[in-house]
Protein backbone atom coordinates (compact mmCIF):
# COMPACT_ATOMS: atom_id res chain seq x y z
CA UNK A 1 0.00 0.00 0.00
CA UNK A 2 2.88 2.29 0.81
CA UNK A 3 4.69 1.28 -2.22
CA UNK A 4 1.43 2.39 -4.39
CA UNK A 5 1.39 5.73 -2.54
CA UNK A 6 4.76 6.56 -3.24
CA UNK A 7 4.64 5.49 -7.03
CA UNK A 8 1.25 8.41 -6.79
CA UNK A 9 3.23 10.62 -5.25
CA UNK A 10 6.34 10.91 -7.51
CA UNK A 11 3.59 10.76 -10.27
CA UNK A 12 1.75 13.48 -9.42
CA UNK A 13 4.43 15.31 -8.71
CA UNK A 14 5.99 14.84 -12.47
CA UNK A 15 2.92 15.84 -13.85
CA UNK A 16 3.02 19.33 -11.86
CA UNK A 17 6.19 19.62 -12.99
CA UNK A 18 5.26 18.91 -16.43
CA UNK A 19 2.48 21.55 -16.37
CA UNK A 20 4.75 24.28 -15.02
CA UNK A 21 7.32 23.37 -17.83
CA UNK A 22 4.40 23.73 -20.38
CA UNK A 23 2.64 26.53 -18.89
CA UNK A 24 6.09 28.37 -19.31
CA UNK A 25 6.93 27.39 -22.98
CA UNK A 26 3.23 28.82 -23.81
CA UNK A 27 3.93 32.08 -22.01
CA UNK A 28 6.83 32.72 -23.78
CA UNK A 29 5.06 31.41 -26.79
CA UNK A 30 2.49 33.89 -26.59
CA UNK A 31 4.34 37.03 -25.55
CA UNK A 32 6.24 36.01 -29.14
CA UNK A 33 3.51 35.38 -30.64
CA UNK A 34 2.10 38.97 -29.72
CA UNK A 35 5.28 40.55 -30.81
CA UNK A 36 6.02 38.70 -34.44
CA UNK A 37 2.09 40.14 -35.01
CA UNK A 38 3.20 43.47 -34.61
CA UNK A 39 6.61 43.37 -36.42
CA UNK A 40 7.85 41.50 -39.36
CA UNK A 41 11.00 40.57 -37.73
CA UNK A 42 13.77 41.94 -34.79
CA UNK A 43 16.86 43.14 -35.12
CA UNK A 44 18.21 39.95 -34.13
CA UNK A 45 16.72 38.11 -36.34
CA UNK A 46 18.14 39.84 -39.50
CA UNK A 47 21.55 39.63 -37.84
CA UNK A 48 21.47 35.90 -37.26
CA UNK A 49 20.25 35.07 -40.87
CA UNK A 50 23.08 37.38 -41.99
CA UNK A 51 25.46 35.58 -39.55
CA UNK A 52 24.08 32.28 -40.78
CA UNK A 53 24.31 33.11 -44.34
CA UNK A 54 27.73 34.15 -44.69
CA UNK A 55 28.83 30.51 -44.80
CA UNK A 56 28.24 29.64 -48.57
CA UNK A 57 29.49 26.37 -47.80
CA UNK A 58 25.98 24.77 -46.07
CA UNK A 59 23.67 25.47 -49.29
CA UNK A 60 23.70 21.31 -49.74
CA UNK A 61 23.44 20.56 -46.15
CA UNK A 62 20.62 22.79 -45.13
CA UNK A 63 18.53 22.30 -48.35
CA UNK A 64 18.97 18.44 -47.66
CA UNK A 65 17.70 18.77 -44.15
CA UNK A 66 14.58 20.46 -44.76
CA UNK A 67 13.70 18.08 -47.33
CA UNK A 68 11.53 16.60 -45.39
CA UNK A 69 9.36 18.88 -45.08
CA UNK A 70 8.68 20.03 -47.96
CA UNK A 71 5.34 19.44 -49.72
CA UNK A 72 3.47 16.23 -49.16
CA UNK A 73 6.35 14.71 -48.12
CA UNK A 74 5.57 14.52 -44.14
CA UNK A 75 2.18 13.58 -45.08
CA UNK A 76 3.07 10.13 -46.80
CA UNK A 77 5.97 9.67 -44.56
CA UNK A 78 3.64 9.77 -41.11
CA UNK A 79 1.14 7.54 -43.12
CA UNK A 80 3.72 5.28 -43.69
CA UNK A 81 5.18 4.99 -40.34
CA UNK A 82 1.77 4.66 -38.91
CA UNK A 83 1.17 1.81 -40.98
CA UNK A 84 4.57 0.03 -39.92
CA UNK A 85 3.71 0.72 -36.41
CA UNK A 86 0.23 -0.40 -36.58
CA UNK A 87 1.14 -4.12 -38.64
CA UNK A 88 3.94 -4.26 -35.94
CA UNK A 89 1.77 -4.25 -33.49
CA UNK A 90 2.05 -1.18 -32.02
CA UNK A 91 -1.31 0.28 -32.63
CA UNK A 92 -1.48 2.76 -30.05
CA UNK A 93 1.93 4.04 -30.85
CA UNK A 94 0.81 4.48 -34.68
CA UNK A 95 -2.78 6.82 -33.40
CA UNK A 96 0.20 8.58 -31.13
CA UNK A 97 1.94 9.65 -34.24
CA UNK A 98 -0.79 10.37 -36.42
CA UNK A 99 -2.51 12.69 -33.55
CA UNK A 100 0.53 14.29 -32.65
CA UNK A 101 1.41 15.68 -36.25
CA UNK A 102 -1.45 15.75 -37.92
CA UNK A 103 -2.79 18.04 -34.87
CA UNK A 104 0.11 20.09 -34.96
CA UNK A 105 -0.06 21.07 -38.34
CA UNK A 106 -3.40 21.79 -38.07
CA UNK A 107 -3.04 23.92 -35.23
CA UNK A 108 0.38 25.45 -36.79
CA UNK A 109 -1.64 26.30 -39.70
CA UNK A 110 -4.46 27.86 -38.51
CA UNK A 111 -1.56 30.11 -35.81
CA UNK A 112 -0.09 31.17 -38.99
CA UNK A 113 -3.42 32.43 -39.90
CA UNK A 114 -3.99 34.33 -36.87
CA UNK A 115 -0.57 35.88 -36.62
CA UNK A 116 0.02 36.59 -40.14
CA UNK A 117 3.70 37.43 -40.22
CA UNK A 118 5.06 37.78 -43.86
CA UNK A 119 8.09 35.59 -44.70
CA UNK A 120 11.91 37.14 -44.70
CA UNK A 121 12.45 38.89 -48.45
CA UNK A 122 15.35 39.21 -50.59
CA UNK A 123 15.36 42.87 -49.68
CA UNK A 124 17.38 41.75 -46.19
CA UNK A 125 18.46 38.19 -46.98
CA UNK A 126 19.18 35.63 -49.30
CA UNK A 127 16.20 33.44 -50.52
CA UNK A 128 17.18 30.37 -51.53
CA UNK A 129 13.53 28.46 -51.79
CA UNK A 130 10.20 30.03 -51.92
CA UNK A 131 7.77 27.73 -49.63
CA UNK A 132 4.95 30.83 -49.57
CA UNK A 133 2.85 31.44 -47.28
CA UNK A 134 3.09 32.96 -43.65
CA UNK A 135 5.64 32.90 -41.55
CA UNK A 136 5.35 32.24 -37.69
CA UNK A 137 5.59 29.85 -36.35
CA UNK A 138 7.55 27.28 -38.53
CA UNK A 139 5.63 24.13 -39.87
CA UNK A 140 8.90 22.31 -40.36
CA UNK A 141 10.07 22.80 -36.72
CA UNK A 142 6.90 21.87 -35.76
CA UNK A 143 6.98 19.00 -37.70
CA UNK A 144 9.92 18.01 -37.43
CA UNK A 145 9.86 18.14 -33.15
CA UNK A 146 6.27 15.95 -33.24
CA UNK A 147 7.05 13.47 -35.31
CA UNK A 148 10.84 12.75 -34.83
CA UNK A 149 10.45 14.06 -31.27
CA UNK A 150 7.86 10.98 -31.03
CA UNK A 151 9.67 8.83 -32.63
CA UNK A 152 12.80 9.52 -29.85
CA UNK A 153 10.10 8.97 -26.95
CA UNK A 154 9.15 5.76 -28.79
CA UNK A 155 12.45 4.29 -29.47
CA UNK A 156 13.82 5.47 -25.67
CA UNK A 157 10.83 3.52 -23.92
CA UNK A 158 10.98 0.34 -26.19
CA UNK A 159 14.71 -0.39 -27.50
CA UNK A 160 16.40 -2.10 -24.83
CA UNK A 161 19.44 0.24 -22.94
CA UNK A 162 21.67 -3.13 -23.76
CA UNK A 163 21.10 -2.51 -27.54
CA UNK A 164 23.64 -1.58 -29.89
CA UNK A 165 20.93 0.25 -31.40
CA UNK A 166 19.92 2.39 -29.26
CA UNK A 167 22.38 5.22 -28.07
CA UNK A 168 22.89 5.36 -32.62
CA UNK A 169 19.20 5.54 -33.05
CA UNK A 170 18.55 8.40 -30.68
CA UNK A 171 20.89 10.52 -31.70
CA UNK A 172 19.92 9.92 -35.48
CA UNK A 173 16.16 10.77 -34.39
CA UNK A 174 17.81 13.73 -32.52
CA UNK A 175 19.37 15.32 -35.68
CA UNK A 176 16.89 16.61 -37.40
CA UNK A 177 15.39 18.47 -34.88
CA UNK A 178 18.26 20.30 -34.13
CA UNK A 179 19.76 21.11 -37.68
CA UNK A 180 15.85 21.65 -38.79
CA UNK A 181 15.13 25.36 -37.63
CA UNK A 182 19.16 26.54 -38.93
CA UNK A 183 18.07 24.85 -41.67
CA UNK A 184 14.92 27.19 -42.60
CA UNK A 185 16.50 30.23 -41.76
CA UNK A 186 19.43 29.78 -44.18
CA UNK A 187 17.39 28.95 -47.10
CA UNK A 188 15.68 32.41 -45.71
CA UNK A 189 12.27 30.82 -45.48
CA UNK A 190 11.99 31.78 -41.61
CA UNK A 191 12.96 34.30 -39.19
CA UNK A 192 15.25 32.98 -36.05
CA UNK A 193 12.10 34.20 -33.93
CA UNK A 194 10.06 31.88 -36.27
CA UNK A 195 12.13 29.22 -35.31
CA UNK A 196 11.64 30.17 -31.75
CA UNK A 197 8.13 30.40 -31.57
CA UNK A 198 7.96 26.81 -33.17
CA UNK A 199 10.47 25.11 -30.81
CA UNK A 200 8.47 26.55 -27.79
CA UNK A 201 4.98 25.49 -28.90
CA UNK A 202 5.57 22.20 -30.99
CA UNK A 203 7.72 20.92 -27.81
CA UNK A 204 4.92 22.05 -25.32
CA UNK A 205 2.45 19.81 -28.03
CA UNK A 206 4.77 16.69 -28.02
CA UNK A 207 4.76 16.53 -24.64
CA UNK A 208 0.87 16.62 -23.98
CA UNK A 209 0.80 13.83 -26.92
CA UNK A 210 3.01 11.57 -24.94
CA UNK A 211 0.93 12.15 -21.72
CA UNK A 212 -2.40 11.36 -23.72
CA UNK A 213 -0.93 8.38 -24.94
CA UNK A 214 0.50 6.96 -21.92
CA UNK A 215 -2.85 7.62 -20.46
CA UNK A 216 -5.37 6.10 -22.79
CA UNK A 217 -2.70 2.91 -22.96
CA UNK A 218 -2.96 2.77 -19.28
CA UNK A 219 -6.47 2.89 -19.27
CA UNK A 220 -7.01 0.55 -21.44
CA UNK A 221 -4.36 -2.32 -19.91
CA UNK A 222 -5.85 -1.70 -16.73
CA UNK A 223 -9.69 -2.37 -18.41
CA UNK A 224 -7.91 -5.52 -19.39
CA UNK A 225 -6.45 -6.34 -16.69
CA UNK A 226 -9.90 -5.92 -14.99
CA UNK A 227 -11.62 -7.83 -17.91
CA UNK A 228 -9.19 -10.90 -17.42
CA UNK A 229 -9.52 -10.93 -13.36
CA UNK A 230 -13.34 -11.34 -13.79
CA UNK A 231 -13.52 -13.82 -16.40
């Protein structure tokens, strides 16, 4: 009984912790948000792309990286590692992904909308693609932390810490979302703020998707746990 209180305990006090964590992301979020409505970019963020862009070098690298996110590309790609996931078995982990980035581009979308920040022009920087559309937050940063960032929660909780795999596979899945968000802004699709407001946001998202999915596949062992007692 002790044992059960304690495990409670420490559980509710990660998911205050949790809540505080997220709670502060969205402030700063907002207060971002608010600003990047008001001005089409900062100082800083014409200084970094300039920084960023002085190294001629990275056209191949960056253009590479946000390759994934470009056109319908995350689309098929989620599709398809749902469908892996589901045939493998692991049917709540394929819903996980799907909700997590199909919600998140929804809801990245429709914040694009509402803020309406025009994209950097090649009166400041160097374009190198033209994705159109608006600019904050960034749909590949926000892709690119929900559905790689699930991907690393996945692959942490289910590849043993013996595997040879493991410590290689993390820091594959890890990549991407780091490189992602230099990535944008030295093509000149996005502000560094852009980039800013996605990290804060997309990260606060991926961590209510774990939650929900731990919770609904906790819910529904216990049911059949329950189920099996009975019968």
């Amino acid at each position: 009984m002790s044992s059960h209180n304690s495990f409670s305990t420490k559980r509710t006090i990660l998911l205050r912790r949790k809540f505080i964590v997220n709670l502060f992301l969205l402030s700063l979020f907002c207060i971002l948000a608010f600003l990047a409505h008001s001005l089409p970019f900062f100082g800083w963020d014409l200084a970094f792309t300039n920084w960023l862009q002085s190294y001629k070098s990275l056209n191949g690298f960056m253009w590479f990286v946000s390759l994934f996110g470009n056109d319908f590309t995350p689309y098929w790609i989620t599709a398809l590692t749902a469908l892996i996931l589901f045939l493998s078995r692991f049917r709540y982990e394929a819903c996980g992904v799907v909700f997590c980035v199909a919600l998140s581009a929804l809801i990245n979308t429709l914040m694009k909308r509402l803020i309406a920040r025009p994209r950097p022009t090649d009166e400041f920087v160097s374009i190198l693609t033209q994705p159109g559309g608006l600019s904050f937050p960034s749909g590949h940063v926000t892709l690119y932390v929900c559905y790689f960032g699930f991907l690393f929660f996945l692959a942490y909780k289910f590849i043993p810490r013996k595997s040879a795999l493991r410590i290689p596979l993390l820091i594959l899945l890890l990549l991407p979302i780091i490189f992602v968000g230099l990535s944008r802004i030295y093509l000149g699709a996005h502000w560094l703020s852009d980039i800013v407001g996605a990290y804060l946001w997309s990260s606060g998202w991926l961590t209510l998707s774990i939650s929900l999915y731990q919770r609904l596949k906790t819910k529904t062992g216990d049911r059949r746990q329950e189920a099996g007692s009975k019968s």
